[in-house]
N, C-alpha and C. Protein backbone atom coordinates (compact mmCIF):
# COMPACT_ATOMS: atom_id res chain seq x y z
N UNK A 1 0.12 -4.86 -0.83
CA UNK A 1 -1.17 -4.97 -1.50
C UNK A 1 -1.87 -6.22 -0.97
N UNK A 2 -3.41 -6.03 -0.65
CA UNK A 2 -3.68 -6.97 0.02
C UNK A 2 -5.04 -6.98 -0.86
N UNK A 3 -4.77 -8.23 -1.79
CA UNK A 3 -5.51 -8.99 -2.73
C UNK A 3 -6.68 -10.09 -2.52
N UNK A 4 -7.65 -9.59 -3.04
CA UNK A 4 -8.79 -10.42 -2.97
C UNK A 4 -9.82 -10.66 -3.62
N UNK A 5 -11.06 -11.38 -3.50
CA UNK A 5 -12.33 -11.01 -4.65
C UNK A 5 -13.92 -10.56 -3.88
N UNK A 6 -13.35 -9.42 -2.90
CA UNK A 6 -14.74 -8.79 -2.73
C UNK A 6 -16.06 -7.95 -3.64
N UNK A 7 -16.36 -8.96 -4.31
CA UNK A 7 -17.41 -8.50 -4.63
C UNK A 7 -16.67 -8.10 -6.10
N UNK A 8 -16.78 -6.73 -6.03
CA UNK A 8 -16.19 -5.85 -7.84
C UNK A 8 -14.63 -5.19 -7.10
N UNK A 9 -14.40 -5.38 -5.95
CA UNK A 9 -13.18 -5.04 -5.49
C UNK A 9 -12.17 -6.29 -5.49
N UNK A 10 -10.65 -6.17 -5.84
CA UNK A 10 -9.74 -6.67 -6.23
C UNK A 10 -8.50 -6.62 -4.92
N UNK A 11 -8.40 -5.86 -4.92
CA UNK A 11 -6.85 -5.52 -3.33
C UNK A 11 -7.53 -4.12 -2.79
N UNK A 12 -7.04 -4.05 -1.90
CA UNK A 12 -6.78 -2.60 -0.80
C UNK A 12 -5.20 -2.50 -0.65
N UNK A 13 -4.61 -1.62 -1.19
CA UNK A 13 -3.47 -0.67 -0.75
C UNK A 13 -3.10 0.06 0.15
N UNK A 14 -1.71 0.48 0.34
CA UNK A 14 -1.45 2.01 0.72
C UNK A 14 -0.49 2.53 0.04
N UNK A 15 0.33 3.84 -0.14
CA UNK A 15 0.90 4.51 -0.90
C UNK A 15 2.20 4.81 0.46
N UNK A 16 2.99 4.68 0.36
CA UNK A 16 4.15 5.24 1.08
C UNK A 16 4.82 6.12 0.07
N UNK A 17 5.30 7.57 0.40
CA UNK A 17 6.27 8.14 -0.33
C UNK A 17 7.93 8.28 0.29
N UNK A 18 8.74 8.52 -0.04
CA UNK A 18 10.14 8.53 0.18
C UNK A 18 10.71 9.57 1.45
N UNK A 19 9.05 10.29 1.56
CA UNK A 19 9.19 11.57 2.49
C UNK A 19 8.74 10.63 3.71
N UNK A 20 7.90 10.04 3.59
CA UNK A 20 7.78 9.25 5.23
C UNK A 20 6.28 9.06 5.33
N UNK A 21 5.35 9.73 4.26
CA UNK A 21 3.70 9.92 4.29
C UNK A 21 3.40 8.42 4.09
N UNK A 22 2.17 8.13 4.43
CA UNK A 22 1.49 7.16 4.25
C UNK A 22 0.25 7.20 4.41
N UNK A 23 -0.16 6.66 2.79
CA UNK A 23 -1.73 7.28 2.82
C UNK A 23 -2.46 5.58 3.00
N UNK A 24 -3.60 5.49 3.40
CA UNK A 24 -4.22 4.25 3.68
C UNK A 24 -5.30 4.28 3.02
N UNK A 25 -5.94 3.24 2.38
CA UNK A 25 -7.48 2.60 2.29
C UNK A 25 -7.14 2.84 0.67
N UNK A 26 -6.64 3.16 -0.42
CA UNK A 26 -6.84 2.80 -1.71
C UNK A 26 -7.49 1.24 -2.19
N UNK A 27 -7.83 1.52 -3.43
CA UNK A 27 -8.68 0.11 -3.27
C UNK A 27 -8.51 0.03 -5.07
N UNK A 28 -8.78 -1.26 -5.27
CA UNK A 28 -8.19 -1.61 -7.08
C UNK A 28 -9.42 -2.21 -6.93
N UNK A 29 -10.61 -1.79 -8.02
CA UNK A 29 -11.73 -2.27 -8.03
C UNK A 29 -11.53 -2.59 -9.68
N UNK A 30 -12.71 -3.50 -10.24
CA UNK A 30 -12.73 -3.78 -11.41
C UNK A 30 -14.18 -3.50 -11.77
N UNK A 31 -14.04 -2.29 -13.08
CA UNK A 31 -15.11 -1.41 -13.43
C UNK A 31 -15.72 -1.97 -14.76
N UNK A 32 -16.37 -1.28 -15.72
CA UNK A 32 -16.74 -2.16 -16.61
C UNK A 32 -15.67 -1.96 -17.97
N UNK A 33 -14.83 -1.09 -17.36
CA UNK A 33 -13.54 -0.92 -18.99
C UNK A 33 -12.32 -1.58 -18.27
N UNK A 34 -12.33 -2.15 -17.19
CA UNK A 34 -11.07 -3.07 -16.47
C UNK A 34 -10.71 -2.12 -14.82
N UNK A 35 -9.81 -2.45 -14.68
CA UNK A 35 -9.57 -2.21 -13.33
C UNK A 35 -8.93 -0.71 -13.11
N UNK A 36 -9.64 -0.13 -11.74
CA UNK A 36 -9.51 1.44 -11.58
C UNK A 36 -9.25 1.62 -10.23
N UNK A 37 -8.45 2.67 -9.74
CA UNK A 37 -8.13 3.27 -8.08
C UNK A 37 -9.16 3.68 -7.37
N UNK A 38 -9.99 3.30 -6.61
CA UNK A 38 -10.65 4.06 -5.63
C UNK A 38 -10.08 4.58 -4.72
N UNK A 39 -10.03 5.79 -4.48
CA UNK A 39 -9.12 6.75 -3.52
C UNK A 39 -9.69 5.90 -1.80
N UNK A 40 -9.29 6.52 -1.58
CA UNK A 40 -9.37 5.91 0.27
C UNK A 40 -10.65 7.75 0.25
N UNK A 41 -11.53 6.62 1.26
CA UNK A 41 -13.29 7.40 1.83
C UNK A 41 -13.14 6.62 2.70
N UNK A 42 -14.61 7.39 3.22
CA UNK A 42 -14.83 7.22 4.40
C UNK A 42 -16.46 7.70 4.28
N UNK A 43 -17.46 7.19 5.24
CA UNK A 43 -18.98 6.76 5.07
C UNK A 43 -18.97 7.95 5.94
N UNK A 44 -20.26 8.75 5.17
CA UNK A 44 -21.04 9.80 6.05
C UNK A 44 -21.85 9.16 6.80
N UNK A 45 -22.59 10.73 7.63
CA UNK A 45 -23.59 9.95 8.47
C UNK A 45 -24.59 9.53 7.58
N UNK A 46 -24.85 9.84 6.15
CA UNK A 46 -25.97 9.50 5.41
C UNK A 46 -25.48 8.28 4.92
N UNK A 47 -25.03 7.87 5.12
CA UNK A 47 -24.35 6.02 4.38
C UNK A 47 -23.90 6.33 3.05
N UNK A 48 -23.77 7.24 2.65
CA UNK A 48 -22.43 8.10 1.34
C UNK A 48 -21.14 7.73 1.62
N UNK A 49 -20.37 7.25 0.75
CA UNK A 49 -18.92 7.31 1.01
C UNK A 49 -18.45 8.65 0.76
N UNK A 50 -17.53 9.11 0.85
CA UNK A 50 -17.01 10.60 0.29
C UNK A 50 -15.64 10.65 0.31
N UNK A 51 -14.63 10.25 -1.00
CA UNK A 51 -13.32 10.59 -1.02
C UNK A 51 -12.67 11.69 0.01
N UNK A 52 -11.43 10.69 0.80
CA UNK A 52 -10.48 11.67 1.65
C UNK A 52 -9.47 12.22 1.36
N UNK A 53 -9.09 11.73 -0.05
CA UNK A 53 -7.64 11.89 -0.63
C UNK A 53 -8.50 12.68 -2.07
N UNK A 54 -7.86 14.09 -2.44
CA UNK A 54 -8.05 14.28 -3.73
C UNK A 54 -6.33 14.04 -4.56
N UNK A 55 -6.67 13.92 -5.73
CA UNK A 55 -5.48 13.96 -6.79
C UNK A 55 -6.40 14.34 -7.83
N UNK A 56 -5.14 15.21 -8.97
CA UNK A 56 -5.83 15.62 -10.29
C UNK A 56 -5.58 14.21 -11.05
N UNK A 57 -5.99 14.44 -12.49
CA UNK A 57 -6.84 13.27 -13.31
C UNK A 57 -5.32 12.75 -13.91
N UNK A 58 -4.35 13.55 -13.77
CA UNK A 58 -2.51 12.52 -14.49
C UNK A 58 -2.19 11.94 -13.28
N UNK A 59 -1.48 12.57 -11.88
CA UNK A 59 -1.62 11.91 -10.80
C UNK A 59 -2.46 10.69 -10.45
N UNK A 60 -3.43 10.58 -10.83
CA UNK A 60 -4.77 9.46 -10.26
C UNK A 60 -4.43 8.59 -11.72
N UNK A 61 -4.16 9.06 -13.06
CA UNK A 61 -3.47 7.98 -14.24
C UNK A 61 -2.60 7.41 -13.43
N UNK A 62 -1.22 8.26 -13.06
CA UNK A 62 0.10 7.55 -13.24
C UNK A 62 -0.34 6.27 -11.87
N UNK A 63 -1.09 6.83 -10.51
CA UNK A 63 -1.35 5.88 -9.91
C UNK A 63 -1.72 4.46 -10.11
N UNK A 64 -2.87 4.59 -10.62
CA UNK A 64 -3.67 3.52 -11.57
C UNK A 64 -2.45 2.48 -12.18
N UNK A 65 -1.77 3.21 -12.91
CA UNK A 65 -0.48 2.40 -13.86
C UNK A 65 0.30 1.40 -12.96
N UNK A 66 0.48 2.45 -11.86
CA UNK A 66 1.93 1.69 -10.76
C UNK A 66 0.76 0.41 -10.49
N UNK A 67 -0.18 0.82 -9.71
CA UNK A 67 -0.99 -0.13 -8.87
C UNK A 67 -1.49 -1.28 -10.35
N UNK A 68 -1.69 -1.45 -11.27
CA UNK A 68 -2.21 -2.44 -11.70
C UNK A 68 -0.84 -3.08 -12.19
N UNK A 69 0.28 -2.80 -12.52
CA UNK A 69 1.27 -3.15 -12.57
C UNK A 69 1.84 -4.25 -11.52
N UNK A 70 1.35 -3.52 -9.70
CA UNK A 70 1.79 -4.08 -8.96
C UNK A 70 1.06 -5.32 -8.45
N UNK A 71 -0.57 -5.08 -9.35
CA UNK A 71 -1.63 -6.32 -9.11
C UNK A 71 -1.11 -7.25 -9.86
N UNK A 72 -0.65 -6.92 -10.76
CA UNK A 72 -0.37 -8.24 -12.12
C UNK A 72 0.87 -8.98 -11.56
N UNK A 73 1.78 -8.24 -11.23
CA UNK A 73 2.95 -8.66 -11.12
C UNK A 73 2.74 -9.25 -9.86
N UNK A 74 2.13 -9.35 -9.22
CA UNK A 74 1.86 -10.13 -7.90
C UNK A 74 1.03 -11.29 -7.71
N UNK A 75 -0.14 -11.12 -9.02
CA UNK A 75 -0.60 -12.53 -9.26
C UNK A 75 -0.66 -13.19 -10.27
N UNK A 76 -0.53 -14.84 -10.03
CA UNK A 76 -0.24 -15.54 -10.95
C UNK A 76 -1.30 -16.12 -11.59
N UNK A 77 -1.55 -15.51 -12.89
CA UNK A 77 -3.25 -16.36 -13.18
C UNK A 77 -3.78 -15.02 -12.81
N UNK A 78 -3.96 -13.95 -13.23
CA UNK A 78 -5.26 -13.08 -12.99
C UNK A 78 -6.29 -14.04 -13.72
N UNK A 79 -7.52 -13.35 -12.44
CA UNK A 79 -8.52 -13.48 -12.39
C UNK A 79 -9.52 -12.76 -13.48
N UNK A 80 -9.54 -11.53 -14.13
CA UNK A 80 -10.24 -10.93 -15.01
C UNK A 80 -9.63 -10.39 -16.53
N UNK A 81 -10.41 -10.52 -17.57
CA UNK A 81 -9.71 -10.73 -18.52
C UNK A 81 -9.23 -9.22 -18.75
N UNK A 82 -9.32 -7.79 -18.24
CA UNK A 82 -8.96 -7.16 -18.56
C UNK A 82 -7.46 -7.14 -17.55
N UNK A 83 -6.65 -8.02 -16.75
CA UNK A 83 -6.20 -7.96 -16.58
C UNK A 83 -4.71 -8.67 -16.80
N UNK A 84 -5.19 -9.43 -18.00
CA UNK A 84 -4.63 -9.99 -18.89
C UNK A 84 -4.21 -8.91 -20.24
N UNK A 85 -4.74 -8.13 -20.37
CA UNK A 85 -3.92 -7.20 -21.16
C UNK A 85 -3.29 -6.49 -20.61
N UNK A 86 -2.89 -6.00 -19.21
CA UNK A 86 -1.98 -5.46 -18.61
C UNK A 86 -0.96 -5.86 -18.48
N UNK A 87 -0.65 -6.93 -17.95
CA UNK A 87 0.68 -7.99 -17.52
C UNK A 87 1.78 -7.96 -18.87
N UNK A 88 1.27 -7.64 -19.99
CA UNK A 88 2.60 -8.30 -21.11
C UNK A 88 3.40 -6.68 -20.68
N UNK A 89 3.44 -5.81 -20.46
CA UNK A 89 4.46 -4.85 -20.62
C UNK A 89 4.90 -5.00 -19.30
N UNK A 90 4.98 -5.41 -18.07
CA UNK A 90 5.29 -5.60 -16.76
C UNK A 90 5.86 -7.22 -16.75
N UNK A 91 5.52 -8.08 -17.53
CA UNK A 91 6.39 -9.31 -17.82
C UNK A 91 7.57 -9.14 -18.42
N UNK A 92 8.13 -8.09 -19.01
CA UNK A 92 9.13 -8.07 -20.09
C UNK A 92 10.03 -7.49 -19.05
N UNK A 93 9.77 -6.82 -17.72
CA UNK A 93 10.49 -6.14 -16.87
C UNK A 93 9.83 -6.97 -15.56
N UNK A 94 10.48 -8.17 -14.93
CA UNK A 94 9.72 -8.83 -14.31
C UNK A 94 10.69 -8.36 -12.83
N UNK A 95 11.36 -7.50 -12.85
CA UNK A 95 12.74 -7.67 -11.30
C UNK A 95 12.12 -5.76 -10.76
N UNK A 96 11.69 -5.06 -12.31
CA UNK A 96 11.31 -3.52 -12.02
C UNK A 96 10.14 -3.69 -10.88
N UNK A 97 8.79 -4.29 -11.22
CA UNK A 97 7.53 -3.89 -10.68
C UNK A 97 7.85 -3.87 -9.33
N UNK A 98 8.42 -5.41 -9.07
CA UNK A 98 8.27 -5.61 -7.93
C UNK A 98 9.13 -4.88 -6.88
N UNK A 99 10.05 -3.97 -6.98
CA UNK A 99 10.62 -3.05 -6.64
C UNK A 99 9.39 -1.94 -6.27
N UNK A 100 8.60 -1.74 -7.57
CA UNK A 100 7.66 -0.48 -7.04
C UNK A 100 6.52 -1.15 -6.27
N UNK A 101 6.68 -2.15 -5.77
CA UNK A 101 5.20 -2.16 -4.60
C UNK A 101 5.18 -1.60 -3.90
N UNK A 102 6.39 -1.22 -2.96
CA UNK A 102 6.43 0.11 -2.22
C UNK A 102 6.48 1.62 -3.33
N UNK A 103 5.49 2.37 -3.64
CA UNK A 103 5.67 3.45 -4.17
C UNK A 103 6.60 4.48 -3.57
N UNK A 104 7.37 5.14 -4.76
CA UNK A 104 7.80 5.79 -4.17
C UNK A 104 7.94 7.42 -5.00
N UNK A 105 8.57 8.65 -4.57
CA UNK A 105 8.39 9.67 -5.00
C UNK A 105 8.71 9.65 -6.90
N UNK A 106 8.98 8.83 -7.12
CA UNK A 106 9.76 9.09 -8.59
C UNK A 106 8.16 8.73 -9.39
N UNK A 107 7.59 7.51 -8.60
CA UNK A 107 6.68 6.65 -9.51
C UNK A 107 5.20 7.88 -9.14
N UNK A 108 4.88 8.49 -8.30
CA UNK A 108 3.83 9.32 -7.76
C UNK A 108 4.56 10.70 -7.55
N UNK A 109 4.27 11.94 -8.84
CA UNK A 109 5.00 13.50 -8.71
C UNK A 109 4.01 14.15 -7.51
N UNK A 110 4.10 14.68 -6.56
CA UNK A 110 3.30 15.45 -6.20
C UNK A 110 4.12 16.08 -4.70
């Protein structure tokens, strides 16, 4: 996870599964109810982005979960206050998260 403060964006990801896939460009942006997955796009010729990766709406949850899990648990002092209510259930298991920064098939069904 490669963490930062562009703008309303937070890190850029990728997803590895246990099968050998590797998906690129996810992105942890911070929305106005706290922080959310932007799938990996790519810019039309009309200057539109347009999602390359679909997932249904539990898939794109359980994602969300791993990945802000793996934001918290990676920094010290978040930066936004909705990311301060994330961290207490990923502090109580502080040796698990960091295991799932590499995702893997158990944490993502598909």
């Amino acid at each position: 996870m490669n963490k930062g403060q562009w703008g309303k964006l937070r890190a850029f990801f990728d997803l590895k599964t246990n099968d050998g896939f590797v998906i690129k460009g996810f992105k942890l942006v911070e929305g106005i109810s706290g922080l959310f997955v932007g799938m990996p796009s790519t810019q039309g010729k009309d200057g539109e982005y347009y999602d390359t990766v679909f997932a249904d709406k539990e898939l794109r949850d359980e994602l969300q979960q791993v990945a802000i899990r793996a934001y918290g648990q990676e920094s010290v002092g978040s930066p936004s206050p909705s990311n301060s209510e994330m961290p207490p259930p990923q502090e109580s298991q502080p040796s698990e998260p960091t295991k799932n920064t590499e995702f893997s098939d158990d944490d993502i069904p598909f």
